[in-house]
PDB file of N, CA and C in Angstrom:
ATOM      1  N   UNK A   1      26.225   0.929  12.416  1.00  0.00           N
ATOM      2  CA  UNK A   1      25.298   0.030  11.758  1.00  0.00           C
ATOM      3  C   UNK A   1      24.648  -0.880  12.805  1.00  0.00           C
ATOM      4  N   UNK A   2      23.675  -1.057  12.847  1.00  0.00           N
ATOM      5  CA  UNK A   2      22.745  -2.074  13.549  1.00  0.00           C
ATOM      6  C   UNK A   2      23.478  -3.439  13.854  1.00  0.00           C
ATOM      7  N   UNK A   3      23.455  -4.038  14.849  1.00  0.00           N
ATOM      8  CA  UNK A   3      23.646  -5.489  14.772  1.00  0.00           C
ATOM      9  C   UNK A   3      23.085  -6.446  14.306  1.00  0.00           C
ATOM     10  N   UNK A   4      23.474  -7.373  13.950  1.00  0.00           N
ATOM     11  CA  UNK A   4      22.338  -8.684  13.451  1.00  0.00           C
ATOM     12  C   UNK A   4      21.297  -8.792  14.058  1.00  0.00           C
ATOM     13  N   UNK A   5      21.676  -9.009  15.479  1.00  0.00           N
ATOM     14  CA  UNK A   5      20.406  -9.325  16.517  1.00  0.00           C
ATOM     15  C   UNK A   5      19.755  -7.623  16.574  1.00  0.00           C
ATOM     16  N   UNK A   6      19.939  -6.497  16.487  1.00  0.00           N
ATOM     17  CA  UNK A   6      18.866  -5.861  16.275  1.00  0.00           C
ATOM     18  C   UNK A   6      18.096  -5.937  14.950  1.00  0.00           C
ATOM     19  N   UNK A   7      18.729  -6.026  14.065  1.00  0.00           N
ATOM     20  CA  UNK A   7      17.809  -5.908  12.453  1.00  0.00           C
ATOM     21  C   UNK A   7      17.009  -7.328  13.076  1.00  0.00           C
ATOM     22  N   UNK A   8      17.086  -8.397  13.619  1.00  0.00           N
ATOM     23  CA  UNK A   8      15.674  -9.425  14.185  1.00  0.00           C
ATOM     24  C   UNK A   8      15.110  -8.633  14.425  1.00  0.00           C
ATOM     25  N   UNK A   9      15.552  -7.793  15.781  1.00  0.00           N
ATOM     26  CA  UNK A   9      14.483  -7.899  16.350  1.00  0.00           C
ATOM     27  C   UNK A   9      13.475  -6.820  15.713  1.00  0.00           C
ATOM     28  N   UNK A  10      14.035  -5.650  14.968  1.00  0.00           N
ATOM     29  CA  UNK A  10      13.102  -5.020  14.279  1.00  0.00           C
ATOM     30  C   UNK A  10      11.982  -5.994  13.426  1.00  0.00           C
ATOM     31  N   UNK A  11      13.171  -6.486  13.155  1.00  0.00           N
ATOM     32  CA  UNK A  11      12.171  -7.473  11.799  1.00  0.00           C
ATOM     33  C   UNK A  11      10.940  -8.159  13.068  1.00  0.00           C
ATOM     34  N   UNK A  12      11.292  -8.558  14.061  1.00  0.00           N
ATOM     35  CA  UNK A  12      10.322  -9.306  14.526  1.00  0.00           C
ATOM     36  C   UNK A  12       9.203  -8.628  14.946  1.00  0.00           C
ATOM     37  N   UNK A  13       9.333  -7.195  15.584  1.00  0.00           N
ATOM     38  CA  UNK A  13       8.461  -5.987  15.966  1.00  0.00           C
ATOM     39  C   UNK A  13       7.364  -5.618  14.770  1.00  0.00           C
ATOM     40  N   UNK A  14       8.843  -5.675  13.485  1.00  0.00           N
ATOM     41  CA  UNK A  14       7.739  -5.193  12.427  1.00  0.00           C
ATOM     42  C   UNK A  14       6.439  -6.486  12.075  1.00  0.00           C
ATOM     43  N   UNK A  15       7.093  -7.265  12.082  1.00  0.00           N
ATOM     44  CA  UNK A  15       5.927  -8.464  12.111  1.00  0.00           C
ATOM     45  C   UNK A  15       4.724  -8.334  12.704  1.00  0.00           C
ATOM     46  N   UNK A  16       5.147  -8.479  14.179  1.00  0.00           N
ATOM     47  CA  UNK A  16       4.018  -8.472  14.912  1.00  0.00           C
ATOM     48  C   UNK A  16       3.213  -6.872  15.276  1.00  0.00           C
ATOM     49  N   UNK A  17       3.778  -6.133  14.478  1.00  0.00           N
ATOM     50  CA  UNK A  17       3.077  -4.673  14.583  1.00  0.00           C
ATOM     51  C   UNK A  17       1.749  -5.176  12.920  1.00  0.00           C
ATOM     52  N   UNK A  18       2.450  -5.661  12.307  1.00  0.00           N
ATOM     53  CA  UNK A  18       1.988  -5.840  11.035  1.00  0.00           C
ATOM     54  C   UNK A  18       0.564  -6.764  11.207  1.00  0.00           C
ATOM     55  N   UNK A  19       0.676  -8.022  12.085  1.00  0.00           N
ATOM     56  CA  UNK A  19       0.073  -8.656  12.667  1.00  0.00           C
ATOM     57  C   UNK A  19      -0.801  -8.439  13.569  1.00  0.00           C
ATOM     58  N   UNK A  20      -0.854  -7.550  14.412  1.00  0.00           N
ATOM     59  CA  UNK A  20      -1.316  -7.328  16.016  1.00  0.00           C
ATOM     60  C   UNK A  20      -1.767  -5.905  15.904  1.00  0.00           C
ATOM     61  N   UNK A  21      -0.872  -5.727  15.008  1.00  0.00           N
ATOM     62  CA  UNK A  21      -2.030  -3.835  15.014  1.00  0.00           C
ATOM     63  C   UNK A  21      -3.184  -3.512  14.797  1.00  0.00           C
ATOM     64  N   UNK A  22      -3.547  -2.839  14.869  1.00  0.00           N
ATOM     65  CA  UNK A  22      -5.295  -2.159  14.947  1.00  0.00           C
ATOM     66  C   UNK A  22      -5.317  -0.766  13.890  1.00  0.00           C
ATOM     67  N   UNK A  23      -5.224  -1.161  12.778  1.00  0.00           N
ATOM     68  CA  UNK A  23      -5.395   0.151  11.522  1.00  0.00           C
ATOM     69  C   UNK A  23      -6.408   0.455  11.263  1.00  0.00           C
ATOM     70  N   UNK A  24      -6.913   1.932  11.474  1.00  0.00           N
ATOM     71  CA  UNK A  24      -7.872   2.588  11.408  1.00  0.00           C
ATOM     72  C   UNK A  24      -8.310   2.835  10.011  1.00  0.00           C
ATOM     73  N   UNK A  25      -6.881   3.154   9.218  1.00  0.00           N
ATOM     74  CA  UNK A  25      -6.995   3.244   7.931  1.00  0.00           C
ATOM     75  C   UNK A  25      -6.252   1.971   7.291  1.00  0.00           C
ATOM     76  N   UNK A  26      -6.774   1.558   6.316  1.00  0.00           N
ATOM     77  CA  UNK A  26      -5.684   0.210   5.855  1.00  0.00           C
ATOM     78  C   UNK A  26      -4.780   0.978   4.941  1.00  0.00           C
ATOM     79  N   UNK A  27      -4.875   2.229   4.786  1.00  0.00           N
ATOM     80  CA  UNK A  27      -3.940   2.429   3.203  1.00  0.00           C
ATOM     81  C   UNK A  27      -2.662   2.433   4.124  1.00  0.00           C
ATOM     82  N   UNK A  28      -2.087   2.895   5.169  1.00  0.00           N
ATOM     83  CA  UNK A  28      -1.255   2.996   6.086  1.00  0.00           C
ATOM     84  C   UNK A  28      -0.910   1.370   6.456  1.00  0.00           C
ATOM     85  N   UNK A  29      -1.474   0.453   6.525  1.00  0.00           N
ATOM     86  CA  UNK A  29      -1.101  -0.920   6.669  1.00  0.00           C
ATOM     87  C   UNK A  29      -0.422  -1.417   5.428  1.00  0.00           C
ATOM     88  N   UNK A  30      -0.790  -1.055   4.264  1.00  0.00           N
ATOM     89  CA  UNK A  30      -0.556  -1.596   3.184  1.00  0.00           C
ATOM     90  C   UNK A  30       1.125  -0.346   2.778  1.00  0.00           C
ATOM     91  N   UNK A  31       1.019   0.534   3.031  1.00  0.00           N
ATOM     92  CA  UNK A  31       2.259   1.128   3.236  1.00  0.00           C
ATOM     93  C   UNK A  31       3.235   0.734   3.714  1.00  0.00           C
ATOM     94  N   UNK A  32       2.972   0.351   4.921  1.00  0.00           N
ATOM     95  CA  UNK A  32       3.817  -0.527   5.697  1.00  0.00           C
ATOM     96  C   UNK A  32       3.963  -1.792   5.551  1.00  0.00           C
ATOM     97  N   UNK A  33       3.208  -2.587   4.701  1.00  0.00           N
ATOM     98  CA  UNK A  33       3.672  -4.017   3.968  1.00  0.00           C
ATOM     99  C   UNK A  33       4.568  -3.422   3.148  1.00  0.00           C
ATOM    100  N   UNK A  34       4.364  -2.630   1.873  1.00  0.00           N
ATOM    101  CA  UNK A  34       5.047  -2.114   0.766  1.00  0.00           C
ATOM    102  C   UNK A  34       6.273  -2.056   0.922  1.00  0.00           C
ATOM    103  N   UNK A  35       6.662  -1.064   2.085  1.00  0.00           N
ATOM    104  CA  UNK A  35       7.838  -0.841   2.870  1.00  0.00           C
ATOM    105  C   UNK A  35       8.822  -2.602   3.128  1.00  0.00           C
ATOM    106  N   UNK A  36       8.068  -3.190   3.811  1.00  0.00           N
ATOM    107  CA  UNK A  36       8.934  -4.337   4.334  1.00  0.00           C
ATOM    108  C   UNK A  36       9.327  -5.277   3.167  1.00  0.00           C
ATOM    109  N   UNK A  37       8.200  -5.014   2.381  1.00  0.00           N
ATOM    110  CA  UNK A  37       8.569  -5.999   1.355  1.00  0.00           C
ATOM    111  C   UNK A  37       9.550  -5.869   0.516  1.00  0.00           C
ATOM    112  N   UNK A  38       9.629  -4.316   0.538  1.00  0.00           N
ATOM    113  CA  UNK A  38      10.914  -4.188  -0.575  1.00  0.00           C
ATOM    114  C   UNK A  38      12.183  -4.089   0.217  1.00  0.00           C
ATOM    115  N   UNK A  39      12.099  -4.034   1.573  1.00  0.00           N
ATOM    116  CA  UNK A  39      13.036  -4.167   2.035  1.00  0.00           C
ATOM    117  C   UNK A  39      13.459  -5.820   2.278  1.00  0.00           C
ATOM    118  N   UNK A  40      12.719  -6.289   2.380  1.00  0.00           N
ATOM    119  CA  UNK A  40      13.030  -7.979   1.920  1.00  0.00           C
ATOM    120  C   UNK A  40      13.409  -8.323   0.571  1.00  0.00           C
ATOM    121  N   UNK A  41      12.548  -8.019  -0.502  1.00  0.00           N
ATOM    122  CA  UNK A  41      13.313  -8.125  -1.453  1.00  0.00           C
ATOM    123  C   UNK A  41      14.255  -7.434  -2.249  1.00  0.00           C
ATOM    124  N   UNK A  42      14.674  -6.756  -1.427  1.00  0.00           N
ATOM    125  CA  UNK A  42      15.962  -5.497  -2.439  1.00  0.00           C
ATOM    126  C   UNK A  42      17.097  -5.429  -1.457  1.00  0.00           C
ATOM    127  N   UNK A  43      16.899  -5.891  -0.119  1.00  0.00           N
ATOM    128  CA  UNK A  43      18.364  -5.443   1.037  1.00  0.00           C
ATOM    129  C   UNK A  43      19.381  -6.691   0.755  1.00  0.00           C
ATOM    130  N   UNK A  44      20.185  -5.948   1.177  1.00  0.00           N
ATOM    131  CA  UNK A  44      21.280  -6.681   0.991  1.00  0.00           C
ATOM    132  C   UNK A  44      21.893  -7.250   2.339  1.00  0.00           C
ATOM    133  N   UNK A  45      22.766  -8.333   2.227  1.00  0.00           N
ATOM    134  CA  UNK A  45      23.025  -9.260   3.465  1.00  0.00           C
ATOM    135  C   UNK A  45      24.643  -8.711   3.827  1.00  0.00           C
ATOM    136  N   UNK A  46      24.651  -7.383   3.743  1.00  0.00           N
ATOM    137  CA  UNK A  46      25.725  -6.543   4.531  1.00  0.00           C
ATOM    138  C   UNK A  46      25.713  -5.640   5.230  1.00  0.00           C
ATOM    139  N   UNK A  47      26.125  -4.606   5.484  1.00  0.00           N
ATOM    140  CA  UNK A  47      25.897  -3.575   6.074  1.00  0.00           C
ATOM    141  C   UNK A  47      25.935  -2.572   5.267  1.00  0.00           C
ATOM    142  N   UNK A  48      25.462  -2.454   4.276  1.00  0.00           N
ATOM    143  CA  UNK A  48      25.503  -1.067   3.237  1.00  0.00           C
ATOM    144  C   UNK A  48      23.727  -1.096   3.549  1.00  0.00           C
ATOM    145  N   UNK A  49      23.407   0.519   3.237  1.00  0.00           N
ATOM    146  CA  UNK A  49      22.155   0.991   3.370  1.00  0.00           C
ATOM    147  C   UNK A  49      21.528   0.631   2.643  1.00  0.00           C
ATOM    148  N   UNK A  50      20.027   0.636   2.661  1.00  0.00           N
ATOM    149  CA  UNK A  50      19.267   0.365   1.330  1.00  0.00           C
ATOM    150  C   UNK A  50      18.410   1.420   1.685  1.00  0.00           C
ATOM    151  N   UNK A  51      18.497   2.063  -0.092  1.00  0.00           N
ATOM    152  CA  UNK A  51      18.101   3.369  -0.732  1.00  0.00           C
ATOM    153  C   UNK A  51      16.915   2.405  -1.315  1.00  0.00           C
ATOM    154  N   UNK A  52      15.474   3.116  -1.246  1.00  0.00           N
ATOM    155  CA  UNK A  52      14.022   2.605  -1.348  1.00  0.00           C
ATOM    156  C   UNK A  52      13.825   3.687  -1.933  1.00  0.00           C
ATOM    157  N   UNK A  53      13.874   3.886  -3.278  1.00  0.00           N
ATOM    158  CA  UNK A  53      13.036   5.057  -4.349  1.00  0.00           C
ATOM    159  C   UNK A  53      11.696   5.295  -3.946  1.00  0.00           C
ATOM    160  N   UNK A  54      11.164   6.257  -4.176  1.00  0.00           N
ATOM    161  CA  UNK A  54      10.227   6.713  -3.892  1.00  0.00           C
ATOM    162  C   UNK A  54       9.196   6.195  -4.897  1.00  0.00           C
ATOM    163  N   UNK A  55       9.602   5.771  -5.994  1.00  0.00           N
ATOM    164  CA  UNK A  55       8.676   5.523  -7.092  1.00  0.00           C
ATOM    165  C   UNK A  55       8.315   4.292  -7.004  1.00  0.00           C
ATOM    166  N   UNK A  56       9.268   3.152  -6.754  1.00  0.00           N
ATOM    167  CA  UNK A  56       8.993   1.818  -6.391  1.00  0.00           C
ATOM    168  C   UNK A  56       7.906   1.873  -4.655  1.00  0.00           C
ATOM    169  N   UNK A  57       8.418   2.535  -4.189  1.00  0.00           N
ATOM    170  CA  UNK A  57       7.622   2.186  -2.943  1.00  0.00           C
ATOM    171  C   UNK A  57       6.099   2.590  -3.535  1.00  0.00           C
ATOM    172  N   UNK A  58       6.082   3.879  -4.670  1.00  0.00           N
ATOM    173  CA  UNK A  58       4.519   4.149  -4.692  1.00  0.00           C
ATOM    174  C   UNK A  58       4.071   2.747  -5.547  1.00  0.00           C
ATOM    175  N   UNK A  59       5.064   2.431  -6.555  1.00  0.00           N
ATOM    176  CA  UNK A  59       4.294   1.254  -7.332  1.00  0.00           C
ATOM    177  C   UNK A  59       3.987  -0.053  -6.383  1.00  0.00           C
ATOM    178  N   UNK A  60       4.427  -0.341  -5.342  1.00  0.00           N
ATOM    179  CA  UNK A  60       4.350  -1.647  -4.833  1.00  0.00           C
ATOM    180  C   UNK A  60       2.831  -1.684  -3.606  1.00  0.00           C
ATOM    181  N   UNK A  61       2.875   0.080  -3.187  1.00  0.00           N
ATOM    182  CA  UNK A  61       1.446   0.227  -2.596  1.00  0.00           C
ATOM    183  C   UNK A  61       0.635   0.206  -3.429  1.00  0.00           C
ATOM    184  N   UNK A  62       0.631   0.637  -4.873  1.00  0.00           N
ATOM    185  CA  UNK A  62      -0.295   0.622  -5.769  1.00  0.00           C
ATOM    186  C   UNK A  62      -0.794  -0.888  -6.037  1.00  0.00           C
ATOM    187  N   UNK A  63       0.216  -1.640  -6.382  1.00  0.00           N
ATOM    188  CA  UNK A  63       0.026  -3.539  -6.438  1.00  0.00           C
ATOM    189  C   UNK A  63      -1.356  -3.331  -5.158  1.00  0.00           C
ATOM    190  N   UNK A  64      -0.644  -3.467  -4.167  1.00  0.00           N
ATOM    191  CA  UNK A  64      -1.202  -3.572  -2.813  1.00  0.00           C
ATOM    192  C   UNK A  64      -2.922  -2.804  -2.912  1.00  0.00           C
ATOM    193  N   UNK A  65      -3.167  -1.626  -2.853  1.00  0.00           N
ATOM    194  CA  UNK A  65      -4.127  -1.155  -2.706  1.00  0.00           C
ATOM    195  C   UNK A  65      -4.951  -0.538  -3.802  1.00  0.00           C
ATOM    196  N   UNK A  66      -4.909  -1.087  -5.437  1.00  0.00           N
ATOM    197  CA  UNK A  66      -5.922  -0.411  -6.351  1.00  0.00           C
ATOM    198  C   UNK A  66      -6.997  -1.235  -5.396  1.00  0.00           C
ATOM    199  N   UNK A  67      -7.126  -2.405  -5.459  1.00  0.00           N
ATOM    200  CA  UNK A  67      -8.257  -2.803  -5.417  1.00  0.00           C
ATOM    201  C   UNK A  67      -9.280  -2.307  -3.990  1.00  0.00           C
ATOM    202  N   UNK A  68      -8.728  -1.718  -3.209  1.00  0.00           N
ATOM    203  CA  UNK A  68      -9.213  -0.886  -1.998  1.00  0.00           C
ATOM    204  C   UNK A  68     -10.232   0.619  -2.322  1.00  0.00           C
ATOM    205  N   UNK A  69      -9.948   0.773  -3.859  1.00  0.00           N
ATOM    206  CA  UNK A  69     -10.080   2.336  -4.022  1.00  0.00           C
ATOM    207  C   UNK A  69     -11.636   2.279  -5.295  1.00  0.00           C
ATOM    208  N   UNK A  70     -11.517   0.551  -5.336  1.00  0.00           N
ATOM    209  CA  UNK A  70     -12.691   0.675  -6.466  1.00  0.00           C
ATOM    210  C   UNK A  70     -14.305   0.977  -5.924  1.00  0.00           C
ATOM    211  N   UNK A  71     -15.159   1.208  -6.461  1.00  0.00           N
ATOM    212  CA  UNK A  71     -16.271   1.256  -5.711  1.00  0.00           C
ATOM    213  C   UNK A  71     -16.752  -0.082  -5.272  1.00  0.00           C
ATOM    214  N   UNK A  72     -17.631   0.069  -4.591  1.00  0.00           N
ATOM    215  CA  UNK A  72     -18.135  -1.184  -3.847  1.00  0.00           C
ATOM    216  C   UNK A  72     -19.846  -1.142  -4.510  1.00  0.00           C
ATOM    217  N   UNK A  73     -20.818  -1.902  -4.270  1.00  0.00           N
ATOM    218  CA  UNK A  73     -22.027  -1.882  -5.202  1.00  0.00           C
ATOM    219  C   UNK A  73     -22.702  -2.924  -3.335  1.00  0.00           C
ATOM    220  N   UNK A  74     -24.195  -2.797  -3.411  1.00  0.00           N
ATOM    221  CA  UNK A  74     -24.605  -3.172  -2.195  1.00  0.00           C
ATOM    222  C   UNK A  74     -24.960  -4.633  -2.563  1.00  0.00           C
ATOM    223  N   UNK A  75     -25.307  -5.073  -1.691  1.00  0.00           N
ATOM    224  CA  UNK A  75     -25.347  -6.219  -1.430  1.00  0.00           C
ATOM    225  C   UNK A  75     -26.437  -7.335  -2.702  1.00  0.00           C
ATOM    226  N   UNK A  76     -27.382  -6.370  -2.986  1.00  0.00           N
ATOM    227  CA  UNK A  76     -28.599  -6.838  -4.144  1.00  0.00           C
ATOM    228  C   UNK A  76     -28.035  -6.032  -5.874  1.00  0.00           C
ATOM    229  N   UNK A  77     -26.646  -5.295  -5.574  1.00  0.00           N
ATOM    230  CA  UNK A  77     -26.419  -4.822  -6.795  1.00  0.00           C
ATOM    231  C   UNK A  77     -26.821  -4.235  -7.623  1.00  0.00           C
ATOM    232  N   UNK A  78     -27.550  -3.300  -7.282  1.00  0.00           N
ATOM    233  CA  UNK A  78     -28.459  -2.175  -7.698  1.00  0.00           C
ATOM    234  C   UNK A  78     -28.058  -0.845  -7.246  1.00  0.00           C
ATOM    235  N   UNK A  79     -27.177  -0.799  -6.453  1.00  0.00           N
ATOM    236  CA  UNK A  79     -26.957   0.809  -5.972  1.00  0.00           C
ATOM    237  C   UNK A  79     -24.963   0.920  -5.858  1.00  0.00           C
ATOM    238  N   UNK A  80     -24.342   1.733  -6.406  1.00  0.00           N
ATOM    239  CA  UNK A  80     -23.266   2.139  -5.918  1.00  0.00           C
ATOM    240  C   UNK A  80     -23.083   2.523  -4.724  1.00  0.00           C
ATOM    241  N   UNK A  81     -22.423   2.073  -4.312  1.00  0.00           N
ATOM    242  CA  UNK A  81     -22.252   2.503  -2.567  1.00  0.00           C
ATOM    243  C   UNK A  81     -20.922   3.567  -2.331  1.00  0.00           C
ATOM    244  N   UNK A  82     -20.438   3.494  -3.240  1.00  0.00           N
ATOM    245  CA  UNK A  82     -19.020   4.896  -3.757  1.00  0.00           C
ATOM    246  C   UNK A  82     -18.072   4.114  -3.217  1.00  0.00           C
ATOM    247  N   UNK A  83     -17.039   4.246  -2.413  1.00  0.00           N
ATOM    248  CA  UNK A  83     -15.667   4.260  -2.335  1.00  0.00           C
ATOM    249  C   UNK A  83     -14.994   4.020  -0.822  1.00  0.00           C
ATOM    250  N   UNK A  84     -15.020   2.419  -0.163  1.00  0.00           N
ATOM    251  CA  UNK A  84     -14.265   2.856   1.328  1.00  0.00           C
ATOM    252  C   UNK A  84     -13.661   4.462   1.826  1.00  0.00           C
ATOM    253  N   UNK A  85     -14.533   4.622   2.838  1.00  0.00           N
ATOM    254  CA  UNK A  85     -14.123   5.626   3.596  1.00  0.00           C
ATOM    255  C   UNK A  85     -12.981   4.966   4.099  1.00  0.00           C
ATOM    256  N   UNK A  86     -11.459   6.072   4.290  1.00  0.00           N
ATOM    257  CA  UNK A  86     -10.276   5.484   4.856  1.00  0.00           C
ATOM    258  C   UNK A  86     -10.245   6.398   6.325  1.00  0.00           C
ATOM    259  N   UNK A  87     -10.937   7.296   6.608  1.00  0.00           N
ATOM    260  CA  UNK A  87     -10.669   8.575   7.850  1.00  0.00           C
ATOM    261  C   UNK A  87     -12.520   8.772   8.171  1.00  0.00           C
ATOM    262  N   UNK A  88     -12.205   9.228   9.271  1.00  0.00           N
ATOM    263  CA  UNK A  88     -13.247   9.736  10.253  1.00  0.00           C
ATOM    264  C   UNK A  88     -13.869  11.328   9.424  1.00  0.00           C
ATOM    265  N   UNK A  89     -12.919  11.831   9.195  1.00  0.00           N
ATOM    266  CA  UNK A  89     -13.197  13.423   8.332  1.00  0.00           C
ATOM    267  C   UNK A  89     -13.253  13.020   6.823  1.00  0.00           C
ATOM    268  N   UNK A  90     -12.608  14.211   6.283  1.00  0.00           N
ATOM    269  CA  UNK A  90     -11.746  13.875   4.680  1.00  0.00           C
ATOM    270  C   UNK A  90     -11.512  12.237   4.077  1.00  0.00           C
ATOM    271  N   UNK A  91     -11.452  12.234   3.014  1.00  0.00           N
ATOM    272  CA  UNK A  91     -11.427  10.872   2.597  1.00  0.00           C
ATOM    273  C   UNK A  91      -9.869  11.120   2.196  1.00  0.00           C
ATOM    274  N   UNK A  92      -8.476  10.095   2.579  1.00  0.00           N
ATOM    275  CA  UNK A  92      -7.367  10.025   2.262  1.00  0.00           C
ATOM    276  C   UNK A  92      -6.994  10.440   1.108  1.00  0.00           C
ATOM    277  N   UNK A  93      -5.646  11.490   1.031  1.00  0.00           N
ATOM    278  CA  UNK A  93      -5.281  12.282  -0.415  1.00  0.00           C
ATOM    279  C   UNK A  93      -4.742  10.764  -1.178  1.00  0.00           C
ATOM    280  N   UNK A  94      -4.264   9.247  -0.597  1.00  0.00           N
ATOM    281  CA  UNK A  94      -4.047   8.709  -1.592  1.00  0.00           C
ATOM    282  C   UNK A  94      -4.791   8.311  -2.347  1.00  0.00           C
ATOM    283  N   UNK A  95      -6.315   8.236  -1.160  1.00  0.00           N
ATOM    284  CA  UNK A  95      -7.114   7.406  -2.215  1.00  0.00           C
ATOM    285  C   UNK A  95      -8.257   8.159  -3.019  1.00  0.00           C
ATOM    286  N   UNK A  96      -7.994   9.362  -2.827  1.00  0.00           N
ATOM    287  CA  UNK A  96      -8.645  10.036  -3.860  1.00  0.00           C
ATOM    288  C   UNK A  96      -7.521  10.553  -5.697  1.00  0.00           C
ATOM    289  N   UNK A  97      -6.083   9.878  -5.271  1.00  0.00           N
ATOM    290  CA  UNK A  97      -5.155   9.773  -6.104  1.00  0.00           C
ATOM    291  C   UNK A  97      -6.017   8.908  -7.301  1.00  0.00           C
ATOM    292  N   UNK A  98      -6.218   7.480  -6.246  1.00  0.00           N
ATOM    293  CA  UNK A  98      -6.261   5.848  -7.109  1.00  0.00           C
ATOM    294  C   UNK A  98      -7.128   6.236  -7.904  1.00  0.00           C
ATOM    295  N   UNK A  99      -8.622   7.004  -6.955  1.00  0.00           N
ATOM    296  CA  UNK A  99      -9.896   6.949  -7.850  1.00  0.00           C
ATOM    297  C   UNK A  99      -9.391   7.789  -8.944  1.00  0.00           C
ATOM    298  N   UNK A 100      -9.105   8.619  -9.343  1.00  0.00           N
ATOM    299  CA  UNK A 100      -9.122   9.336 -10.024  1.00  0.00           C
ATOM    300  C   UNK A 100      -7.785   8.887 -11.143  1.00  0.00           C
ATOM    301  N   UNK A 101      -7.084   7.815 -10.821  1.00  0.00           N
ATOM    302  CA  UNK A 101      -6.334   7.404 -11.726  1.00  0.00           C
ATOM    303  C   UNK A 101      -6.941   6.163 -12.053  1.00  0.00           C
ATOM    304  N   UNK A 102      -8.070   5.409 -11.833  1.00  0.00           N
ATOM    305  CA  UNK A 102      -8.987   4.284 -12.394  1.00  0.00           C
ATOM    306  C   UNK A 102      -9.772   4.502 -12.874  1.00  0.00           C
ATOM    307  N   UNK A 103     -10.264   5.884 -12.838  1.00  0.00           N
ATOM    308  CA  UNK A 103     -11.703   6.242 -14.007  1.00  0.00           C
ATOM    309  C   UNK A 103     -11.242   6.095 -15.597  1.00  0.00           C
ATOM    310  N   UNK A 104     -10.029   6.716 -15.952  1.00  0.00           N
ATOM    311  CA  UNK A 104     -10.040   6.843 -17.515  1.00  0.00           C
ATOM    312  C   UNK A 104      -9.293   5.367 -17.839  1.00  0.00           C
ATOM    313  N   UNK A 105      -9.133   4.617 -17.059  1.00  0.00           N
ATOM    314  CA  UNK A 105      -8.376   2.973 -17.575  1.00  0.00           C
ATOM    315  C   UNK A 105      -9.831   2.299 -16.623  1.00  0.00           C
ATOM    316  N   UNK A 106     -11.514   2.382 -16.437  1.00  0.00           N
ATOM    317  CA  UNK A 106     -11.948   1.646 -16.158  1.00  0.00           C
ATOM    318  C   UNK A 106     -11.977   0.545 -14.994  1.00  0.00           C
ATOM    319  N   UNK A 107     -10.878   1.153 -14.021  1.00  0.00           N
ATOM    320  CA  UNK A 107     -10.567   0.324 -13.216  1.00  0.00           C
ATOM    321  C   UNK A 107      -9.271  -0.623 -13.693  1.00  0.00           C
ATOM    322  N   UNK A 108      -8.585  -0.293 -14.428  1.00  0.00           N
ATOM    323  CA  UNK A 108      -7.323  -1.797 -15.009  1.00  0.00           C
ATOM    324  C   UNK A 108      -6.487  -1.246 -14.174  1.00  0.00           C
ATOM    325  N   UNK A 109      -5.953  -1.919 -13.561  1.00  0.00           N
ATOM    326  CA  UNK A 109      -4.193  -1.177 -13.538  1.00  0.00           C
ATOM    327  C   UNK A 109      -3.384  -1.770 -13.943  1.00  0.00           C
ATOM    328  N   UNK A 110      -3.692  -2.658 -14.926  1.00  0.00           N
ATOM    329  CA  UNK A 110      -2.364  -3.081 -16.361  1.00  0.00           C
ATOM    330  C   UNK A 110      -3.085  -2.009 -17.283  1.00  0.00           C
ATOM    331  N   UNK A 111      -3.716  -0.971 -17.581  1.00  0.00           N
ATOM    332  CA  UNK A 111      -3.549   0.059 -18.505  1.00  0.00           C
ATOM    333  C   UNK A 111      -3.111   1.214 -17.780  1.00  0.00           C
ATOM    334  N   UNK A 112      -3.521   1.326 -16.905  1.00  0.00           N
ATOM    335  CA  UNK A 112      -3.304   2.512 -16.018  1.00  0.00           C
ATOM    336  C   UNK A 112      -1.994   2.604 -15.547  1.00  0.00           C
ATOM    337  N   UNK A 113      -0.531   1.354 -15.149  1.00  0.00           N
ATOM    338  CA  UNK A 113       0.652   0.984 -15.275  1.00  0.00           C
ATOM    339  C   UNK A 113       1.089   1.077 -16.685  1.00  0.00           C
ATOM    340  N   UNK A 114       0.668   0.848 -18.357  1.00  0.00           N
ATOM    341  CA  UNK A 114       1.169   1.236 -19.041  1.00  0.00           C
ATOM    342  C   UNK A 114       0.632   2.316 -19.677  1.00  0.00           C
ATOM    343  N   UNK A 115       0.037   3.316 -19.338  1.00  0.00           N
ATOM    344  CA  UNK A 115      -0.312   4.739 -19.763  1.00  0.00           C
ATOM    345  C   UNK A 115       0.785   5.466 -19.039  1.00  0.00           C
ATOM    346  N   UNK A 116       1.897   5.424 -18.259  1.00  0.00           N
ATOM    347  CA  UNK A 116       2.491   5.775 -16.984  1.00  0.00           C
ATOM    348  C   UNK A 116       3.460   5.402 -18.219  1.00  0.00           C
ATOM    349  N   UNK A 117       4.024   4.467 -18.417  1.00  0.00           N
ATOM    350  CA  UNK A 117       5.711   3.947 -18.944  1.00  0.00           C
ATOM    351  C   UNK A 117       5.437   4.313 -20.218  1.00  0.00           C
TER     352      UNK A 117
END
């Protein structure tokens, strides 16, 4: 198991990676908030592992990034401008997930979270 003083210093790396990095794509930044956060709020102050479901980590990027995936409208509000590009090529498989899970809830994701439960 890790020592105290390493889980800092991760924690402190992850900070300043979080801080100081240069993300090309933000959905990958916001992943990596998602990540820390639930590891802040769900770890425990022993040495037992913490198991991060896969489903919570997608719901907590979802918190994090619907609002990244909505369209954008130009500046005089007359034209759709479509959807942040997240990549240089292809547009990201997550965020062609979001769009396509905000069209039939209008953009909500308090309907689009309870059409799901």
């Amino acid at each position: 198991m890790p020592t105290p003083e390493s889980q800092i210093a991760f924690l402190t790396n992850l900070q300043r990676l979080l801080s100081e990095g240069s993300f090309v794509s933000t959905y990958k930044y916001a992943l990596l908030m998602a990540l820390a956060d639930i590891a802040v709020e769900r770890g425990n102050d022993d040495d037992r592992p913490l198991d991060i479901p896969t489903m919570l980590t997608a719901e907590k990027f979802v918190d994090y990034y619907w609002r990244q995936s909505a369209p954008f409208v130009s500046a005089q509000e007359t034209q759709n401008l479509g959807v942040l590009r997240q990549n240089t090529g292809k547009q990201a498989g997550i965020i062609l997930v979001l769009i396509e899970a905000r069209q039939p809830h209008e953009g909500s994701l308090v309907e689009a979270r309870s059409s799901v439960n």
